[in-house]
Protein backbone atom coordinates (compact mmCIF):
# COMPACT_ATOMS: atom_id res chain seq x y z
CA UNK A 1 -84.74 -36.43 20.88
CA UNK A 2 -87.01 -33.55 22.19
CA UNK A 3 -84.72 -30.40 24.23
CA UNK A 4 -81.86 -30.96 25.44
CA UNK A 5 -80.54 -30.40 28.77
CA UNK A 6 -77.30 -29.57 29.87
CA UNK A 7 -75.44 -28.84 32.71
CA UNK A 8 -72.53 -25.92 32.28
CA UNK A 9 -69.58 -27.77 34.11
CA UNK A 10 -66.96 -24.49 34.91
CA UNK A 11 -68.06 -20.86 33.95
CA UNK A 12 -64.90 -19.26 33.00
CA UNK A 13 -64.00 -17.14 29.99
CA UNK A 14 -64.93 -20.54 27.46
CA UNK A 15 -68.43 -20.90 29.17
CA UNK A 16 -69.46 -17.48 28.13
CA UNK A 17 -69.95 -18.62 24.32
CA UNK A 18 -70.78 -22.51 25.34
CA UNK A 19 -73.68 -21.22 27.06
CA UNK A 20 -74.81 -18.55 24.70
CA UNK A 21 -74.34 -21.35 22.09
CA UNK A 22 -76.64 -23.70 23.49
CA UNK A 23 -79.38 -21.27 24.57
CA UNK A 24 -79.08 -19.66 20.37
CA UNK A 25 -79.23 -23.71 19.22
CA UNK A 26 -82.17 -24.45 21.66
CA UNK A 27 -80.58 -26.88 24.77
CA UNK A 28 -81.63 -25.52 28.13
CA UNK A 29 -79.20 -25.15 30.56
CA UNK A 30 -80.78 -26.48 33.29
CA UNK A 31 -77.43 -26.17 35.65
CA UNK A 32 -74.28 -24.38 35.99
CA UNK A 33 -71.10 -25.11 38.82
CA UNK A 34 -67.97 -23.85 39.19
CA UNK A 35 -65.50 -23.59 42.07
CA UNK A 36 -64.72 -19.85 41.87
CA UNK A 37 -65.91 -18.05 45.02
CA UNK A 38 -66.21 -15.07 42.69
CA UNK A 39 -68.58 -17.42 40.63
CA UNK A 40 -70.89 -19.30 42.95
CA UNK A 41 -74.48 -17.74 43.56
CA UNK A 42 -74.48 -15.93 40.37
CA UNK A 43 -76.57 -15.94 37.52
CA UNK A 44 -75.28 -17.49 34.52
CA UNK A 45 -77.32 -14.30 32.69
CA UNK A 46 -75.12 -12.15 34.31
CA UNK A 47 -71.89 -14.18 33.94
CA UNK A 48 -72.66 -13.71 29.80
CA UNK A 49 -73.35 -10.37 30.49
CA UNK A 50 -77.01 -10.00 29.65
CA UNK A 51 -79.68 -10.08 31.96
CA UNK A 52 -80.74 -13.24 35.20
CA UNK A 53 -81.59 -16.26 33.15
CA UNK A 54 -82.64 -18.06 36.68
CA UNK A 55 -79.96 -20.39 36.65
CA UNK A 56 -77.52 -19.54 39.53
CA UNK A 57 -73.97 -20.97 39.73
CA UNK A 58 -73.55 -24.04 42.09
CA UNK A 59 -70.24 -24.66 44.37
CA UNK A 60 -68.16 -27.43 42.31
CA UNK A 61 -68.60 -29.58 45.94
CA UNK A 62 -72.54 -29.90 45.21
CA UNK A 63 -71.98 -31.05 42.07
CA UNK A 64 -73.39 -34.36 42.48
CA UNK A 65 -76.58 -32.54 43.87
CA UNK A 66 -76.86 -30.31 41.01
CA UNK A 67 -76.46 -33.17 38.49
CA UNK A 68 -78.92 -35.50 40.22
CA UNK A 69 -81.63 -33.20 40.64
CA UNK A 70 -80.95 -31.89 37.31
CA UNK A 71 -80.90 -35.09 35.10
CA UNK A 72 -78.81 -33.49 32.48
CA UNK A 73 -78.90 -34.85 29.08
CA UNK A 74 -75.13 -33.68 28.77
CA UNK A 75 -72.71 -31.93 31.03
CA UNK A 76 -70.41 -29.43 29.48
CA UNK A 77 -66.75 -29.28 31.22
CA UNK A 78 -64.77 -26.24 30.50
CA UNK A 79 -62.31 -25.56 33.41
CA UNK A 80 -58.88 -27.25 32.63
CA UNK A 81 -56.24 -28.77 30.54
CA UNK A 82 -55.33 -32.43 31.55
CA UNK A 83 -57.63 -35.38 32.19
CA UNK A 84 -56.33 -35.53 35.67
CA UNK A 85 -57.71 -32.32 36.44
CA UNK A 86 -61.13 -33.59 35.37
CA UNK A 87 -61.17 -36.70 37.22
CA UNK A 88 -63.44 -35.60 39.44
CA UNK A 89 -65.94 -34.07 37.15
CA UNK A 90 -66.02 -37.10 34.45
CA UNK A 91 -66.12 -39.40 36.59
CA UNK A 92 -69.01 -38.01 38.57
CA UNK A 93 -71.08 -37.70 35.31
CA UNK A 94 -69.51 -41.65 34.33
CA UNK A 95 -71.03 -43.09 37.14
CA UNK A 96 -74.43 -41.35 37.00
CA UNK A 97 -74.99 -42.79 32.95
CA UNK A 98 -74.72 -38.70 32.15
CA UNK A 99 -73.29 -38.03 29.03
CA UNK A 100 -70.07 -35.25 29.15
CA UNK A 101 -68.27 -33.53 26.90
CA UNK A 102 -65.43 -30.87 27.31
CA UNK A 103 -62.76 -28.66 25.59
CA UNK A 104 -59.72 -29.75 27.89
CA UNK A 105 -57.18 -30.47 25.45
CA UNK A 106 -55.70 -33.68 26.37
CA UNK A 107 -59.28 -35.34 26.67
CA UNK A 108 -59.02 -35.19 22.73
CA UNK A 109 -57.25 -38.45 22.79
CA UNK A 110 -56.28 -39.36 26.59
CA UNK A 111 -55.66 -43.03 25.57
CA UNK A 112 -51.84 -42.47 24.39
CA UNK A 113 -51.09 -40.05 27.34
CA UNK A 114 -53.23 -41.02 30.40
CA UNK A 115 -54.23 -45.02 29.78
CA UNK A 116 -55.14 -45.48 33.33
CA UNK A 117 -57.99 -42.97 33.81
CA UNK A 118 -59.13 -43.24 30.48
CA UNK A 119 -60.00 -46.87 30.90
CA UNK A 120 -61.63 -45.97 34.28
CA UNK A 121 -63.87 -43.55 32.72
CA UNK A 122 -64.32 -46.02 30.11
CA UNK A 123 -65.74 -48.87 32.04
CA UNK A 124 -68.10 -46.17 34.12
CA UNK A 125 -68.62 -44.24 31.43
CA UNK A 126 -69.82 -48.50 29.41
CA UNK A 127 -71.40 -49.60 33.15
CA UNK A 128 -73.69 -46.91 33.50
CA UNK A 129 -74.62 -46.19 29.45
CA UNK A 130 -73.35 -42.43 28.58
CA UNK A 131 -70.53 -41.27 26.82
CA UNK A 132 -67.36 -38.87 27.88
CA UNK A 133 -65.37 -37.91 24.99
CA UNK A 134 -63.06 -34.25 24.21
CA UNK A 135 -63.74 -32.11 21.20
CA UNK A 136 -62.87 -28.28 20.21
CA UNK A 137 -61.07 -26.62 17.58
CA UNK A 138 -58.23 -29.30 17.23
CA UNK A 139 -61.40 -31.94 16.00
CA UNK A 140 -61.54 -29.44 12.85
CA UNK A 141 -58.66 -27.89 12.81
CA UNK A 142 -56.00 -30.35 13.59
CA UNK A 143 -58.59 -33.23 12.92
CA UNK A 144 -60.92 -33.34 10.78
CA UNK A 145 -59.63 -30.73 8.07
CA UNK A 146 -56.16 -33.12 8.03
CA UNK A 147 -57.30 -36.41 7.31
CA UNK A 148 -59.95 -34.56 4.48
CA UNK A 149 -56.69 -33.56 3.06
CA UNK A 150 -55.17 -36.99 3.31
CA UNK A 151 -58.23 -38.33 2.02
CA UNK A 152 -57.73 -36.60 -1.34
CA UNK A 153 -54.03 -37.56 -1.36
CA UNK A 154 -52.29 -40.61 -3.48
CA UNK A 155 -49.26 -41.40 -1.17
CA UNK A 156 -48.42 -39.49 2.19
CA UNK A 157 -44.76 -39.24 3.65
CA UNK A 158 -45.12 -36.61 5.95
CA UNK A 159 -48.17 -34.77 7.63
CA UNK A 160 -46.51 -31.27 9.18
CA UNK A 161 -48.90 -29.02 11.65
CA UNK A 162 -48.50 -25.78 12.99
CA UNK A 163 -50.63 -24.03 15.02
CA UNK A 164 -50.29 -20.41 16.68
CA UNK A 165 -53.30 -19.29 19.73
CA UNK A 166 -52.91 -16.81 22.47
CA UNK A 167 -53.28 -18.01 25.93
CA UNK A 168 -54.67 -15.24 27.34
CA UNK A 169 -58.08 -15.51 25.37
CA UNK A 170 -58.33 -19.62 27.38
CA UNK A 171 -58.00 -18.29 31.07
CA UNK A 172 -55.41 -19.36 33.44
CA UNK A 173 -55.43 -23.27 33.75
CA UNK A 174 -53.70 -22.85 29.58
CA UNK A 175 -51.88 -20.22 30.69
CA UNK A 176 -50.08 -21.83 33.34
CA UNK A 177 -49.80 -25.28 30.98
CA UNK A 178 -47.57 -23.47 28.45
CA UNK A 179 -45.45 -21.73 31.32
CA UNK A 180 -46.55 -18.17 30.97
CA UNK A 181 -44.35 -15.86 33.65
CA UNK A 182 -42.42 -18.36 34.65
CA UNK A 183 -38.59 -17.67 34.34
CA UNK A 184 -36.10 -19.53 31.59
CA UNK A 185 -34.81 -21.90 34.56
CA UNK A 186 -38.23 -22.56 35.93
CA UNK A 187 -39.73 -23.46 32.25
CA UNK A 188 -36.65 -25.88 32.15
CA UNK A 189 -37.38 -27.55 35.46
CA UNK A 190 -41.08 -27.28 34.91
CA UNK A 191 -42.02 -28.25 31.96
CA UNK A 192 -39.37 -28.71 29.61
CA UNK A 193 -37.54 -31.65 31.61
CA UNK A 194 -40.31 -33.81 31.20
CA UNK A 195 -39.06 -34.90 27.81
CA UNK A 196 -35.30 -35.46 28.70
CA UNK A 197 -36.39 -39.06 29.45
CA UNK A 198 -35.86 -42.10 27.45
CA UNK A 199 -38.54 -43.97 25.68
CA UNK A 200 -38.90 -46.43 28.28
CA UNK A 201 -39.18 -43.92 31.50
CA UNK A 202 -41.66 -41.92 29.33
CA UNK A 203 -43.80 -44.73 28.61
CA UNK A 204 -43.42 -45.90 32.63
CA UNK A 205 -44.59 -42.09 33.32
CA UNK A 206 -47.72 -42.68 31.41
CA UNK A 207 -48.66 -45.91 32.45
CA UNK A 208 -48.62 -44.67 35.60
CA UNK A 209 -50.96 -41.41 34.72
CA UNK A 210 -48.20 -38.95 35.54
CA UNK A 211 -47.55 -37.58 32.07
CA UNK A 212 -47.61 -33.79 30.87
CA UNK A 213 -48.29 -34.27 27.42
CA UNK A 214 -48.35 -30.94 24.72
CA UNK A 215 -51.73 -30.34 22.61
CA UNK A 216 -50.39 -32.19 19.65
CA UNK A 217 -49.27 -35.38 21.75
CA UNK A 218 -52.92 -36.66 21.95
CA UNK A 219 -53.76 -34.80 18.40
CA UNK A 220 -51.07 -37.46 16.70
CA UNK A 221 -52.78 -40.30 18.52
CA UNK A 222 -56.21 -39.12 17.11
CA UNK A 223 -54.73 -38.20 13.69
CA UNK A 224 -52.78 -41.78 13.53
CA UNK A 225 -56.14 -43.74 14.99
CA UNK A 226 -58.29 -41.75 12.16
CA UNK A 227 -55.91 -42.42 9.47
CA UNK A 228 -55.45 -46.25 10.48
CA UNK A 229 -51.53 -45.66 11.08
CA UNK A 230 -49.88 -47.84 13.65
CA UNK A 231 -47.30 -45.32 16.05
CA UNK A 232 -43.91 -47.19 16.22
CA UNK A 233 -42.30 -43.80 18.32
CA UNK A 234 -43.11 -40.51 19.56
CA UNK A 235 -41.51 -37.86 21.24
CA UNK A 236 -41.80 -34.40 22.10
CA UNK A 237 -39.64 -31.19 22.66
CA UNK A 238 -41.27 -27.87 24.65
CA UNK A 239 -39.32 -24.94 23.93
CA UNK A 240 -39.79 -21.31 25.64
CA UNK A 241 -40.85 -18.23 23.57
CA UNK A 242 -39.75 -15.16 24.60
CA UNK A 243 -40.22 -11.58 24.19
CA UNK A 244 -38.06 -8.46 23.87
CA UNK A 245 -40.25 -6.10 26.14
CA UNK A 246 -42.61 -6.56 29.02
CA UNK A 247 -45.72 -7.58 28.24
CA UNK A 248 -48.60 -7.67 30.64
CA UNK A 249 -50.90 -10.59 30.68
CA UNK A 250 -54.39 -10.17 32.31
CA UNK A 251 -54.95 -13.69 32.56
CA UNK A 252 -52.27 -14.35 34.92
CA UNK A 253 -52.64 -10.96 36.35
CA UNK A 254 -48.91 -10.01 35.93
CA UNK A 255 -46.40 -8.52 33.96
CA UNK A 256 -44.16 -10.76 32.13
CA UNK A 257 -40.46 -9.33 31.94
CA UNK A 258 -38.45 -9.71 29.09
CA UNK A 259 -36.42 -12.98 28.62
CA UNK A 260 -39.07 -14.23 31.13
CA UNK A 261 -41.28 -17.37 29.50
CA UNK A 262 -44.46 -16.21 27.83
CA UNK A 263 -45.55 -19.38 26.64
CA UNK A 264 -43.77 -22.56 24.44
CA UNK A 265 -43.54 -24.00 21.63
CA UNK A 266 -44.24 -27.89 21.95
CA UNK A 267 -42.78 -29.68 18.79
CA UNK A 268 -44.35 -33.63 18.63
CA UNK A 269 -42.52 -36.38 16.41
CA UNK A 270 -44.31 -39.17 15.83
CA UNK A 271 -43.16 -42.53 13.47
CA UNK A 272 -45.81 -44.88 12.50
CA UNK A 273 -44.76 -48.66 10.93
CA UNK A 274 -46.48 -47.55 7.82
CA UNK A 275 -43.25 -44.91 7.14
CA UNK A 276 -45.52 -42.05 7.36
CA UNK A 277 -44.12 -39.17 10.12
CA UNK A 278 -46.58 -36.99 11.51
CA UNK A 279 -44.49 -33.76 12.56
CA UNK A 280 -46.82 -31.33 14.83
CA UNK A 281 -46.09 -27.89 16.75
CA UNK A 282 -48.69 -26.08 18.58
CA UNK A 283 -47.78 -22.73 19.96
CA UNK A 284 -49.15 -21.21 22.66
CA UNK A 285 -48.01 -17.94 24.71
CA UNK A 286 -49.07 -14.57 25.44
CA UNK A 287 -49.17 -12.26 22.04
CA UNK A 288 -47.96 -8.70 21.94
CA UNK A 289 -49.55 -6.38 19.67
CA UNK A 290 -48.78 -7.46 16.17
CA UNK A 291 -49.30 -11.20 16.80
CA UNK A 292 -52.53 -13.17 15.47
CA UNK A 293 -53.57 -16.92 15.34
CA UNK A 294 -52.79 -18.98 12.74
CA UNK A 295 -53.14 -22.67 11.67
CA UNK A 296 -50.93 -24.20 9.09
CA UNK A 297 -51.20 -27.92 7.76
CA UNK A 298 -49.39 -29.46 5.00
CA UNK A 299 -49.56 -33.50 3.47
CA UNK A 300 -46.58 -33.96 1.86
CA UNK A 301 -46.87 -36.73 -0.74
CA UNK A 302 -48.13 -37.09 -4.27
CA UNK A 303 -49.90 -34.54 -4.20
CA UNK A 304 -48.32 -32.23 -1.69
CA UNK A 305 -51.02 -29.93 -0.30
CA UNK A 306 -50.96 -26.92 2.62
CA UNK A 307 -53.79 -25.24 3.83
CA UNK A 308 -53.54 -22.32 5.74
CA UNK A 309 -56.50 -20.40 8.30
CA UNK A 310 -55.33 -16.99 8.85
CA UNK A 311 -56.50 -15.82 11.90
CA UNK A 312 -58.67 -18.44 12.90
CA UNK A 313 -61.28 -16.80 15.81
CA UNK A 314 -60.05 -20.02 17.64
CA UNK A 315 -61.89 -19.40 20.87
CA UNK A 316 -65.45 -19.35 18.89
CA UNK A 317 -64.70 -22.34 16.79
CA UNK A 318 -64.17 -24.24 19.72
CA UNK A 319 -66.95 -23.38 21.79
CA UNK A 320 -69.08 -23.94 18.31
CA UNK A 321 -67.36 -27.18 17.74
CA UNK A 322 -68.35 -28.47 21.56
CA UNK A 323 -72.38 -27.14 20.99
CA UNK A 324 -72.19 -29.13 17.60
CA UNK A 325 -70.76 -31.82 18.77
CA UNK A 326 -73.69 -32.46 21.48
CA UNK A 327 -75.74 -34.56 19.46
CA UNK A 328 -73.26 -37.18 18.28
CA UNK A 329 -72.56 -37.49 22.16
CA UNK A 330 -75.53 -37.94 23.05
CA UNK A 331 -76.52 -41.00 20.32
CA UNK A 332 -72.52 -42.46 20.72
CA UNK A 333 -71.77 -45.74 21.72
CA UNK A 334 -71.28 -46.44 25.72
CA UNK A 335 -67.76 -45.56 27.17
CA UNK A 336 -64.76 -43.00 26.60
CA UNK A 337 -65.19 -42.10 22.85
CA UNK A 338 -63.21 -39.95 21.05
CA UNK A 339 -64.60 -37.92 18.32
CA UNK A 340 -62.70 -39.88 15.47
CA UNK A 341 -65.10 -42.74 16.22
CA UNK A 342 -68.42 -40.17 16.22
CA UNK A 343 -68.19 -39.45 12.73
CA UNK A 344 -67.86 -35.82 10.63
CA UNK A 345 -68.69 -33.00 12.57
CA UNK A 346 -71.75 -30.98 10.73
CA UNK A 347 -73.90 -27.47 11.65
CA UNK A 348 -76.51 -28.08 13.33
CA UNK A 349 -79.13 -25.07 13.20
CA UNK A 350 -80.88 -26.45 16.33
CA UNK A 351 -79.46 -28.68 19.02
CA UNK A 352 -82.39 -31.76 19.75
C-alpha cells in the first residue's frame, strides 16, 4: 500500500490520540481542519502538546482546498454526533473518491436512522470509488465482542447491553446530545419527546432525515445486520440522570445544579421476526467523583453468558479502534460501508 496519508478532519479533545495514533502506526498526516477560531493556524504538534510537526490547522471553509491539494489516502472526522452534522464533511470527501472514516456515533449504522443521507453518501461515496463508513469503541465493544459471544451460543432469546461513559472526556457536541445542564423540563421538550411518537410518525421522522436517534439505536441495526436478524420493531426511551449536588462540568463550561440534567440514560427495544429481543442502554452524563465507565453485555440463551469491562479507558479504545480500522477502509468495497461488512477488527503494528 506504501504510507498512508491522512487528513485530521476536527482537532478537538478525540484528535489528540487519532493523531498521535497514526504518527506511532506510521500514516502521515498530511492535513488537519477544524472550524474553531481557537484552532485554525496552529500546529497540530502543539495541539498534542509536543513540539510544531509543520502541519498547521486549516479553517473547516478551505476544506476542499486542503483535501485537493493534499490527496489524502483517508480523512479522519472527529467533530460531532449525528450524520447530519457531517454532511458537509462526508460528502466533500464522497465526491472527491477520498476515503473517510469517523467516530460520530450514529455513522455506526446511519441506514436505520438517517436513510436519506446515507444513500446520498452512498451513491458519491460508489460514483467516485472510496469508502465512508463509522467505527469506535461500540465496533468492539457493543459490536464485535457481542456477536463473538453469540457466536459461541446454542439458542439466543435475549441480547441485553449496558454501557456507562462520561461525557466530559468526548467534548461538547456529546455533551450537549445527552442533555448535559439542561433543566428536567428542557430534557423533556428536548430530547426526551422525540420518542412519544407512534411507530408510524417515527418512521415518517426518519425517512425524512429528521431523527435524534440514542447510541444504541444504530448499534441494534448493526448488531441485528451482523447477526442476520430481521427488526420487526424498535423503540426507544431517553431518561434524565440526575445528581444530588452541583457538579461542574468543564466541557460545557458550567456548573450543573442539582436536579438539573447531567446526561440520560437512552434505553433501545428492538424485536426481530426471528423472536430474538435485543434490549440496549447506553449511559452517558457527567460523572462525579466516585463514578467510572463500565460496559456490560449479556446473551441470554442456552448458554447464558455476561461479560463485563470494568473501566474500559473508552476514549483510547476508540481512537485505537478508528487508526486500526484505516486499512480495511481503505481496501473496502465502493460506497457507505459499515464496519459489519469490513470484517474483524485486528492490531495492526504499522498502518500501510
Amino acid at each position: 500500500m506504501g504510507k498512508v496519508k491522512a487528513v485530521q478532519y476536527g482537532v478537538g479533545k478525540m484528535a489528540v490520540y487519532t493523531m498521535r495514533y497514526m504518527i506511532e502506526k506510521g500514516i502521515e498526516i498530511v492535513g488537519a481542519i477544524d472550524a474553531s477560531p481557537e484552532k485554525v493556524g496552529k500546529d497540530i504538534g502543539e495541539i498534542m502538546g509536543g513540539e510544531k510537526l509543520g502541519i498547521t490547522v486549516t479553517d473547516a471553509k478551505d476544506a476542499l482546498s486542503v483535501l485537493e491539494e493534499t490527496k489524502p489516502d483517508i480523512c479522519v472526522v472527529t467533530t460531532r454526533s449525528l450524520i447530519n452534522e457531517l454532511e458537509k464533511p462526508l460528502i466533500l470527501c464522497a465526491s472527491r473518491g477520498i476515503n473517510a472514516i469517523t467516530t460520530c456515533e450514529e455513522a455506526f449504522f446511519p441506514m436505520n436512522s438517517n436513510p436519506l443521507l446515507t444513500k446520498k453518501i452512498d451513491e458519491l461515496a460508489q460514483k467516485n470509488n472510496c469508502t465512508i463508513t463509522g467505527s469506535g469503541y461500540q465496533d468492539i465493544y457493543w459490536g464485535q465482542l457481542v456477536t463473538s459471544i453469540a457466536g459461541s451460543t446454542q439458542r439466543i432469546v435475549k441480547i441485553k447491553g449496558s454501557s456507562s461513559y462520561n461525557v466530559e472526556e468526548y467534548g461538547i457536541a456529546l455533551a450537549q446530545a445527552h442533555g448535559a445542564g439542561l433543566t428536567l423540563s428542557e430534557f423533556d421538550e428536548r430530547i426526551a419527546s422525540v420518542d412519544k411518537i407512534s411507530d408510524e410518525e417515527r418512521q415518517k421522522i426518519i425517512e425524512k432525515g429528521d431523527y435524534l436517534p440514542s447510541y444504541m439505536w444504530n448499534v441494534n441495526g448493526w448488531l441485528c445486520e451482523k447477526l442476520g436478524l430481521k427488526v420487526k420493531s424498535q423503540t426507544q426511551k431517553c431518561v434524565p440522570q440526575t445528581a444530588k449536588e452541583d457538579i461542574y462540568s468543564s466541557t460545557l463550561n458550567m456548573t450543573i445544579k442539582a436536579g438539573d440534567a447531567t446526561g440520560m440514560s437512552a434505553v433501545v427495544t428492538t424485536e426481530t421476526e426471528e423472536g430474538i429481543t435485543l434490549e440496549t442502554e447506553c449511559i452517558g452524563k457527567v460523572y462525579n467523583k466516585d463514578e467510572y465507565d463500565k460496559n456490560v453485555w449479556t446473551v441470554e440463551g442456552e448458554p447464558t453468558t455476561t461479560i463485563t469491562v470494568e473501566k474500559p479507558d473508552t476514549v483510547e479504545l476508540t481512537c485505537a479502534t478508528i487508526v486500526n480500522r484505516i486499512p480495511d477502509v481503505i481496501s473496502a468495497k465502493s460506497g457507505y460501508v459499515p464496519t459489519e461488512k469490513l470484517g474483524e477488527l485486528t492490531f495492526k503494528k504499522q498502518v500501510n
